[in-house]
PDB file of N, CA and C in Angstrom:
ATOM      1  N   UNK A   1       0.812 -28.815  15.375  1.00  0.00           N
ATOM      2  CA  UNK A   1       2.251 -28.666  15.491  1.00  0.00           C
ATOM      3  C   UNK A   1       2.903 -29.067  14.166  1.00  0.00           C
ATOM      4  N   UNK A   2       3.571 -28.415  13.564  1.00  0.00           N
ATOM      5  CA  UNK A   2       4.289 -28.164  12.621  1.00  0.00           C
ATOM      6  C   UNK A   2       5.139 -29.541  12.624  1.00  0.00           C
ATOM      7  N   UNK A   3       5.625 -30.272  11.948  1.00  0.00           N
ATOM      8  CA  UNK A   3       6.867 -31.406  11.739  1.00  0.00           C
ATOM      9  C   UNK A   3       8.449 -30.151  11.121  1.00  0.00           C
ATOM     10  N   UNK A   4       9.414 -30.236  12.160  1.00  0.00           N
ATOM     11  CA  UNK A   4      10.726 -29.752  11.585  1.00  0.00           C
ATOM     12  C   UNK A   4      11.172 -30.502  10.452  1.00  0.00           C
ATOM     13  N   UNK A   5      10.891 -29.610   9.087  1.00  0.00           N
ATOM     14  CA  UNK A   5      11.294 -30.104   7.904  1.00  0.00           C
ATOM     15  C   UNK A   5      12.386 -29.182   7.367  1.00  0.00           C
ATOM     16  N   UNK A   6      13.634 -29.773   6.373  1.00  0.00           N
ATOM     17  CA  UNK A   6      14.268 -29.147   5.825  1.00  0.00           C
ATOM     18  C   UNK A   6      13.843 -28.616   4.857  1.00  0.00           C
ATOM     19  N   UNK A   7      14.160 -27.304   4.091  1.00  0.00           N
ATOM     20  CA  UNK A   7      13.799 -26.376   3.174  1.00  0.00           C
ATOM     21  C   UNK A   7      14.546 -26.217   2.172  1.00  0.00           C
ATOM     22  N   UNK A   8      14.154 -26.288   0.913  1.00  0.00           N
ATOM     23  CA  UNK A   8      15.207 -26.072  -0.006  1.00  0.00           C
ATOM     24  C   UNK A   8      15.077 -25.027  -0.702  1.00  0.00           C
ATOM     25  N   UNK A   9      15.536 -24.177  -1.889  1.00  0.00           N
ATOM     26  CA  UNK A   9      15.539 -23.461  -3.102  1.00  0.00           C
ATOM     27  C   UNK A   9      15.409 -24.712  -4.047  1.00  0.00           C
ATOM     28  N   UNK A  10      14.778 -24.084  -5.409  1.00  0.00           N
ATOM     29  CA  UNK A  10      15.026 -25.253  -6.351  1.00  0.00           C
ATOM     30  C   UNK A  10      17.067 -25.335  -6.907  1.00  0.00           C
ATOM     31  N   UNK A  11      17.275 -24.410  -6.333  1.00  0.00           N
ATOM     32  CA  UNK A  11      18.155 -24.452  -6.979  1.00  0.00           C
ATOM     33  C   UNK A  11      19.711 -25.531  -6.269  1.00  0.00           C
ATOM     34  N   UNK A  12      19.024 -25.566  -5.033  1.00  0.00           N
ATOM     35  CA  UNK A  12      19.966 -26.698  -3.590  1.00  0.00           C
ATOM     36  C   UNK A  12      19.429 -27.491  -4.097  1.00  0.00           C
ATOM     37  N   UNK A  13      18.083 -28.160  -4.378  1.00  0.00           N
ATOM     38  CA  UNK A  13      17.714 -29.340  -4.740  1.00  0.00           C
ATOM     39  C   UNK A  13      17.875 -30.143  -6.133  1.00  0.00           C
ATOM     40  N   UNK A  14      17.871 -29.149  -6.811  1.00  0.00           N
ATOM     41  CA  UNK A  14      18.268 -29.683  -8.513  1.00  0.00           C
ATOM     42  C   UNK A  14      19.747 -29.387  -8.826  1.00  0.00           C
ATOM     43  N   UNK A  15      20.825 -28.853  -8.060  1.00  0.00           N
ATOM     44  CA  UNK A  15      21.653 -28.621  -7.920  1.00  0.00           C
ATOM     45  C   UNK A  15      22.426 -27.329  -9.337  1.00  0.00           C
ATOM     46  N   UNK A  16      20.948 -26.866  -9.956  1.00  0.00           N
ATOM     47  CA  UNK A  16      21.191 -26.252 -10.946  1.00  0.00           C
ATOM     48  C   UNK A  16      19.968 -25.291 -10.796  1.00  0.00           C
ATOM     49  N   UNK A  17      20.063 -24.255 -11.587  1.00  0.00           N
ATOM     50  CA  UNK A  17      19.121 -23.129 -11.807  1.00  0.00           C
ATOM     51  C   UNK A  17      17.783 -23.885 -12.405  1.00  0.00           C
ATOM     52  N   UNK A  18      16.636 -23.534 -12.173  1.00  0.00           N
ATOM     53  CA  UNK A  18      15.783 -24.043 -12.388  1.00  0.00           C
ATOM     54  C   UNK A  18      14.927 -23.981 -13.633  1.00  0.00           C
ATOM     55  N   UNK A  19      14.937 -22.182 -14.032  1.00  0.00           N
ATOM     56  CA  UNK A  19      14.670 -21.333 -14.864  1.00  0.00           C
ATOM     57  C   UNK A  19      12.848 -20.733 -13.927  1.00  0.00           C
ATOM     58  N   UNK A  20      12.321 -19.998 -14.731  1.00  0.00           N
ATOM     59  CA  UNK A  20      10.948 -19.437 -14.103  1.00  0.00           C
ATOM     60  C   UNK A  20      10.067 -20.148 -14.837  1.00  0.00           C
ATOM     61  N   UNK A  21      10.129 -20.574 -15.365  1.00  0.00           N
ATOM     62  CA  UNK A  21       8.588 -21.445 -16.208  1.00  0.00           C
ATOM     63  C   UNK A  21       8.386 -23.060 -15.519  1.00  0.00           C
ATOM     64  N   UNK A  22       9.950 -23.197 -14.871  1.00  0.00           N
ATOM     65  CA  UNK A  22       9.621 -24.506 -13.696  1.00  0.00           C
ATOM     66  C   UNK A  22       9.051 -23.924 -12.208  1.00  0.00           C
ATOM     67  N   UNK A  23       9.996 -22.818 -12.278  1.00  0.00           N
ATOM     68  CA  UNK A  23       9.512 -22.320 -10.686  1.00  0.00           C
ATOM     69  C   UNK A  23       8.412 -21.561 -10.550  1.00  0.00           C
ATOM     70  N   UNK A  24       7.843 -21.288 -11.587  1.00  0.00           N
ATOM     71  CA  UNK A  24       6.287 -20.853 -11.234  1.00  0.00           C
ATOM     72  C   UNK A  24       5.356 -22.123 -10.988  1.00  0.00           C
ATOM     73  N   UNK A  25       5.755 -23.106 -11.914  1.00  0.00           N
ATOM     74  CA  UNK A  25       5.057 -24.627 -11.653  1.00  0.00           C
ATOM     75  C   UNK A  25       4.743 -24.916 -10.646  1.00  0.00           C
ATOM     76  N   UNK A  26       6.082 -25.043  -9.808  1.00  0.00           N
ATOM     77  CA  UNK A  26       6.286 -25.823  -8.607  1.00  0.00           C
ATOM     78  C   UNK A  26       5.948 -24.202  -7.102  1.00  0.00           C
ATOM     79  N   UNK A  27       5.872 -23.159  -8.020  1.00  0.00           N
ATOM     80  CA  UNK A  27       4.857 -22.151  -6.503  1.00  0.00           C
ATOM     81  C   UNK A  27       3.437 -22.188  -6.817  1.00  0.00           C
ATOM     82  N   UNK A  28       3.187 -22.544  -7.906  1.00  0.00           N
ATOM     83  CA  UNK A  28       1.182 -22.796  -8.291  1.00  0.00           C
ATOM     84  C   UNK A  28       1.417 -23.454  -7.762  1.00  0.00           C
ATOM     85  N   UNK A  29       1.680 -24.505  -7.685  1.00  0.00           N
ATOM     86  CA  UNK A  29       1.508 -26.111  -7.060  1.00  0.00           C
ATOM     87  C   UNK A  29       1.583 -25.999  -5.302  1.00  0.00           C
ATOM     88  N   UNK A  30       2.518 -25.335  -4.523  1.00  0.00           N
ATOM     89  CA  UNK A  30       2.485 -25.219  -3.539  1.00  0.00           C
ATOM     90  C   UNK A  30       1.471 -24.218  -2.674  1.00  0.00           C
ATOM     91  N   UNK A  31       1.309 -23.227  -3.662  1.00  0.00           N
ATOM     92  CA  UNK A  31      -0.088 -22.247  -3.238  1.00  0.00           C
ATOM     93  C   UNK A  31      -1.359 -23.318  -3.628  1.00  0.00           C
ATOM     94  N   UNK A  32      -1.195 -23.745  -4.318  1.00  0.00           N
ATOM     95  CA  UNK A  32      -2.422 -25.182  -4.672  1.00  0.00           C
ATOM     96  C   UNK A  32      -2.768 -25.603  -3.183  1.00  0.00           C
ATOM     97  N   UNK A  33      -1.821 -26.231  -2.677  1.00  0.00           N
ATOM     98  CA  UNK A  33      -2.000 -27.540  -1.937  1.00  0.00           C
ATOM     99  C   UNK A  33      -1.739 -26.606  -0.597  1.00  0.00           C
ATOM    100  N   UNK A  34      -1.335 -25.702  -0.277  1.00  0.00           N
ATOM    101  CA  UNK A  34      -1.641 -24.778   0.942  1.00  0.00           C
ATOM    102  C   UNK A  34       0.103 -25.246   1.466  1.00  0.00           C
ATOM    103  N   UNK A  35       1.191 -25.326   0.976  1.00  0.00           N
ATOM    104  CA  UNK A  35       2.615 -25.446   1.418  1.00  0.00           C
ATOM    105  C   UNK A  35       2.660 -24.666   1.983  1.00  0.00           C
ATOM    106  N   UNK A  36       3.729 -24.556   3.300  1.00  0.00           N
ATOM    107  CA  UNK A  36       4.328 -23.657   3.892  1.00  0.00           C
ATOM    108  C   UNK A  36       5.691 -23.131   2.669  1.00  0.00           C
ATOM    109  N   UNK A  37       5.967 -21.893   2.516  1.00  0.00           N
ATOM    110  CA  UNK A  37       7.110 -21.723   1.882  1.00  0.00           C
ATOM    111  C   UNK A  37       7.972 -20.761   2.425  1.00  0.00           C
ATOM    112  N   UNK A  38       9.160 -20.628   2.760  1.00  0.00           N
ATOM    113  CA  UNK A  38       9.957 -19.497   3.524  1.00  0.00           C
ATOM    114  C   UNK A  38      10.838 -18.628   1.977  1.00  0.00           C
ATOM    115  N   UNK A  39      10.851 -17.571   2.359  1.00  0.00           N
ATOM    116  CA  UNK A  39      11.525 -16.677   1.496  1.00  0.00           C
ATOM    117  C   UNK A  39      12.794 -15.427   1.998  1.00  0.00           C
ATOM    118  N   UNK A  40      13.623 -15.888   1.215  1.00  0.00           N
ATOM    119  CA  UNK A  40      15.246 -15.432   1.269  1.00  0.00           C
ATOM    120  C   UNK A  40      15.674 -14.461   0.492  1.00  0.00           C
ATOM    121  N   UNK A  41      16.470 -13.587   0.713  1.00  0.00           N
ATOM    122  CA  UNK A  41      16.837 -12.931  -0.472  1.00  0.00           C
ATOM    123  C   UNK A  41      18.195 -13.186  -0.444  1.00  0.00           C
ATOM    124  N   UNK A  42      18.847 -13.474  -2.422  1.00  0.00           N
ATOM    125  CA  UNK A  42      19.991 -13.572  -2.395  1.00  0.00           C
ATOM    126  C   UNK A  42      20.881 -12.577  -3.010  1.00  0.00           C
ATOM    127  N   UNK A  43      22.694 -12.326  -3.020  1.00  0.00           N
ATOM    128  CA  UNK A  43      22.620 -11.997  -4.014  1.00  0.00           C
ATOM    129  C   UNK A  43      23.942 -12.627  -4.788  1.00  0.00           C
ATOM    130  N   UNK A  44      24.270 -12.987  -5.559  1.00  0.00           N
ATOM    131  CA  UNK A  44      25.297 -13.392  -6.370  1.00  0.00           C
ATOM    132  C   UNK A  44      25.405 -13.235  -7.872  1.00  0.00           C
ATOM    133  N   UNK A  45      26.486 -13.146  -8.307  1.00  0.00           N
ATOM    134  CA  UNK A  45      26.877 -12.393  -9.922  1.00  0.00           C
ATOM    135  C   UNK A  45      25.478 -12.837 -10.639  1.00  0.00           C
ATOM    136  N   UNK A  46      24.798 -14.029 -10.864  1.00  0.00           N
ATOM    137  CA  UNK A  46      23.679 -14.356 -11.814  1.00  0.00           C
ATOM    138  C   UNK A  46      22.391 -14.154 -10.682  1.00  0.00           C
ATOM    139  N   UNK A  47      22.383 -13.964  -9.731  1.00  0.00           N
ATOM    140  CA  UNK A  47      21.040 -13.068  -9.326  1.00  0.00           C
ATOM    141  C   UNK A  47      20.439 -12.664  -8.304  1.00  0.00           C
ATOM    142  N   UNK A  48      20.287 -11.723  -8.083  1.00  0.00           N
ATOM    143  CA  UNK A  48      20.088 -10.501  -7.217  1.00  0.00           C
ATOM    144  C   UNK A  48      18.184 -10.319  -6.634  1.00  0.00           C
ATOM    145  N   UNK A  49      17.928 -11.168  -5.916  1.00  0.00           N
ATOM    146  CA  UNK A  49      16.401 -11.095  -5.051  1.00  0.00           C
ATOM    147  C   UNK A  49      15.851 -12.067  -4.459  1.00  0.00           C
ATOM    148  N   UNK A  50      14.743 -12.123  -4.132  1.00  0.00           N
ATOM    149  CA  UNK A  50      14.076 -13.276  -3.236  1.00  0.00           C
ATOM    150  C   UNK A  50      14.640 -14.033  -4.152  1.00  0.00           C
ATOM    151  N   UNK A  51      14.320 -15.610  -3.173  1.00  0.00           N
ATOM    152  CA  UNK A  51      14.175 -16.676  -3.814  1.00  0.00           C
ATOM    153  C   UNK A  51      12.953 -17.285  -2.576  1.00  0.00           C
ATOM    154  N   UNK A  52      12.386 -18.491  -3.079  1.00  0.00           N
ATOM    155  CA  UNK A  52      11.614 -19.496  -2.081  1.00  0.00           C
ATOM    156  C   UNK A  52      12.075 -20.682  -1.829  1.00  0.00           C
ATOM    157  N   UNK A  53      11.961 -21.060  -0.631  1.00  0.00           N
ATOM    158  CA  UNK A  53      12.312 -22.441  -0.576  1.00  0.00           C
ATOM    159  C   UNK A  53      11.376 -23.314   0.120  1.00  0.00           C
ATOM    160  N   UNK A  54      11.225 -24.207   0.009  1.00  0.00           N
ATOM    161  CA  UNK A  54       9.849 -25.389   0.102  1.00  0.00           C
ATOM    162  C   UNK A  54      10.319 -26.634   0.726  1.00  0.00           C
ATOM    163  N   UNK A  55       9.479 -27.387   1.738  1.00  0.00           N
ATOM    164  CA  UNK A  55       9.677 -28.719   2.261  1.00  0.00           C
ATOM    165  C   UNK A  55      10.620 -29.423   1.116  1.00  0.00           C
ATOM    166  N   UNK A  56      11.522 -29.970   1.858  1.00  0.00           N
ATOM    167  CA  UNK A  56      11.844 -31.513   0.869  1.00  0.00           C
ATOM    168  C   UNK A  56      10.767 -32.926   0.295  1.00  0.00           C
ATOM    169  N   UNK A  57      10.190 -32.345   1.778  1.00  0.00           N
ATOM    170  CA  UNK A  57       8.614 -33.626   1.000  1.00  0.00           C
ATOM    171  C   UNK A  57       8.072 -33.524   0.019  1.00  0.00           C
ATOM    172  N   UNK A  58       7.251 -31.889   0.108  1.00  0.00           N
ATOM    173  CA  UNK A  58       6.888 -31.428  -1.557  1.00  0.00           C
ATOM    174  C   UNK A  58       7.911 -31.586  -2.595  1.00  0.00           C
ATOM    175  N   UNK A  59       8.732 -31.191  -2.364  1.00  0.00           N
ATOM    176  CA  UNK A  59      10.249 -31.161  -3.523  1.00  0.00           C
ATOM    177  C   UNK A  59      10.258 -32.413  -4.101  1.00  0.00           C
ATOM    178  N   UNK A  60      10.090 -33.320  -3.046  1.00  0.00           N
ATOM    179  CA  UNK A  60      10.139 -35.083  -4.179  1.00  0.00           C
ATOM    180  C   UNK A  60       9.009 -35.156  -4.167  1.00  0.00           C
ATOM    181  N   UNK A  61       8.006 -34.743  -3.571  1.00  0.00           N
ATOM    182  CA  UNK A  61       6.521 -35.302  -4.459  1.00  0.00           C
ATOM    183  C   UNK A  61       6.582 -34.651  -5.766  1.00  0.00           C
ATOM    184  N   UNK A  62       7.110 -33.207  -5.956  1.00  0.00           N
ATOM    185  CA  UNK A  62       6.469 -32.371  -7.062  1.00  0.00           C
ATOM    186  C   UNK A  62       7.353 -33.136  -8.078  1.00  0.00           C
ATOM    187  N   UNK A  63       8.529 -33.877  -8.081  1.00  0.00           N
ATOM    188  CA  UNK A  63       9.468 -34.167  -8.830  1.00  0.00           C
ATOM    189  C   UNK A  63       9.346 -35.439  -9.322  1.00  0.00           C
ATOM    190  N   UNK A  64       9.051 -36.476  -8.142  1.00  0.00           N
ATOM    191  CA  UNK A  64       8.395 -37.809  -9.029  1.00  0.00           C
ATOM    192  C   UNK A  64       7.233 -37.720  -9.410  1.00  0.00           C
ATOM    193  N   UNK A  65       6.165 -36.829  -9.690  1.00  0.00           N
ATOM    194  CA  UNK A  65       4.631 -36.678 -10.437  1.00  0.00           C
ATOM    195  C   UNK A  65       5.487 -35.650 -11.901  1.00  0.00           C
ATOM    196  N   UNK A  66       6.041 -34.997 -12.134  1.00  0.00           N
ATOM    197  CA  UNK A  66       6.809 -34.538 -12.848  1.00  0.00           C
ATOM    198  C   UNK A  66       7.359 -35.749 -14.125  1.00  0.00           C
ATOM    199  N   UNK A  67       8.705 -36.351 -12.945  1.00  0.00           N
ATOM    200  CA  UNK A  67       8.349 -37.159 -13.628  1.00  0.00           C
ATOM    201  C   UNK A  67       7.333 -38.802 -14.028  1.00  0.00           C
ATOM    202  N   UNK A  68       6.865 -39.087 -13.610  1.00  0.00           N
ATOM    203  CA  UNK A  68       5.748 -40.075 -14.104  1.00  0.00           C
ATOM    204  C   UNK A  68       5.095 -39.229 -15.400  1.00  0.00           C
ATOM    205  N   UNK A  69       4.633 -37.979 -15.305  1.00  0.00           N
ATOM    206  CA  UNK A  69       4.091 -37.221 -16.448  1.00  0.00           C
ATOM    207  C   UNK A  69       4.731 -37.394 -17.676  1.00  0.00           C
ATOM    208  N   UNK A  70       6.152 -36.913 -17.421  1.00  0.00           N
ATOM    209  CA  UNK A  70       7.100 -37.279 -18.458  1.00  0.00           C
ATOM    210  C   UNK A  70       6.983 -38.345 -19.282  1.00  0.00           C
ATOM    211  N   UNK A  71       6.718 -39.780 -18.359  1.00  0.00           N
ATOM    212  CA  UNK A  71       7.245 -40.803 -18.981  1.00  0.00           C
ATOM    213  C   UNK A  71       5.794 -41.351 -19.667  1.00  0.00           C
ATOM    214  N   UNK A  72       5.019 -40.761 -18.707  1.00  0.00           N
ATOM    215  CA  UNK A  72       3.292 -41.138 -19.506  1.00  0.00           C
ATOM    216  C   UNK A  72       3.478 -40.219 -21.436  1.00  0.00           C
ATOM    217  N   UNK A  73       4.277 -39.124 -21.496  1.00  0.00           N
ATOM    218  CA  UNK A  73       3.882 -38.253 -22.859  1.00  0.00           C
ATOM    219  C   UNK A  73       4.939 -39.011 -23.791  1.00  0.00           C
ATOM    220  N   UNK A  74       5.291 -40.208 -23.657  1.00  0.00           N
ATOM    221  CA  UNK A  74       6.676 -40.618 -24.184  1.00  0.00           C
ATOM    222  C   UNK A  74       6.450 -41.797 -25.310  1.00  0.00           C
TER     223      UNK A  74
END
């Protein structure tokens, strides 16, 4: 049985566009680890198609290992 989790876009969660060289990151990473991911299509003046959206759990795991990485190259 599935746990009812909320779903985000990167873009609800970072509250900004993400760009594609993060959001391919963070869909390797979820095809990695076997995530459930739901897919939307949007459309508004800056962009017009799917998007994915992913657990909030993954969303802060992928984001505090992100950053710890960060602060390890520093």
């Amino acid at each position: 049985m599935e746990i009812n989790q909320n779903y985000y876009s990167l873009y609800e969660y970072l509250g900004k566009a993400a760009g594609s060289e993060l959001g391919l990151r963070v869909a390797q990473r979820a095809k990695a680890e076997n995530i459930r991911v739901t897919s939307h299509q949007v459309s508004n003046p800056k962009y017009k198609g799917p998007i994915l959206k992913y657990p909030k759990a993954f969303l802060d795991s992928f984001f505090a290992d992100e950053y710890i990485s960060q602060l390890n190259n520093i």
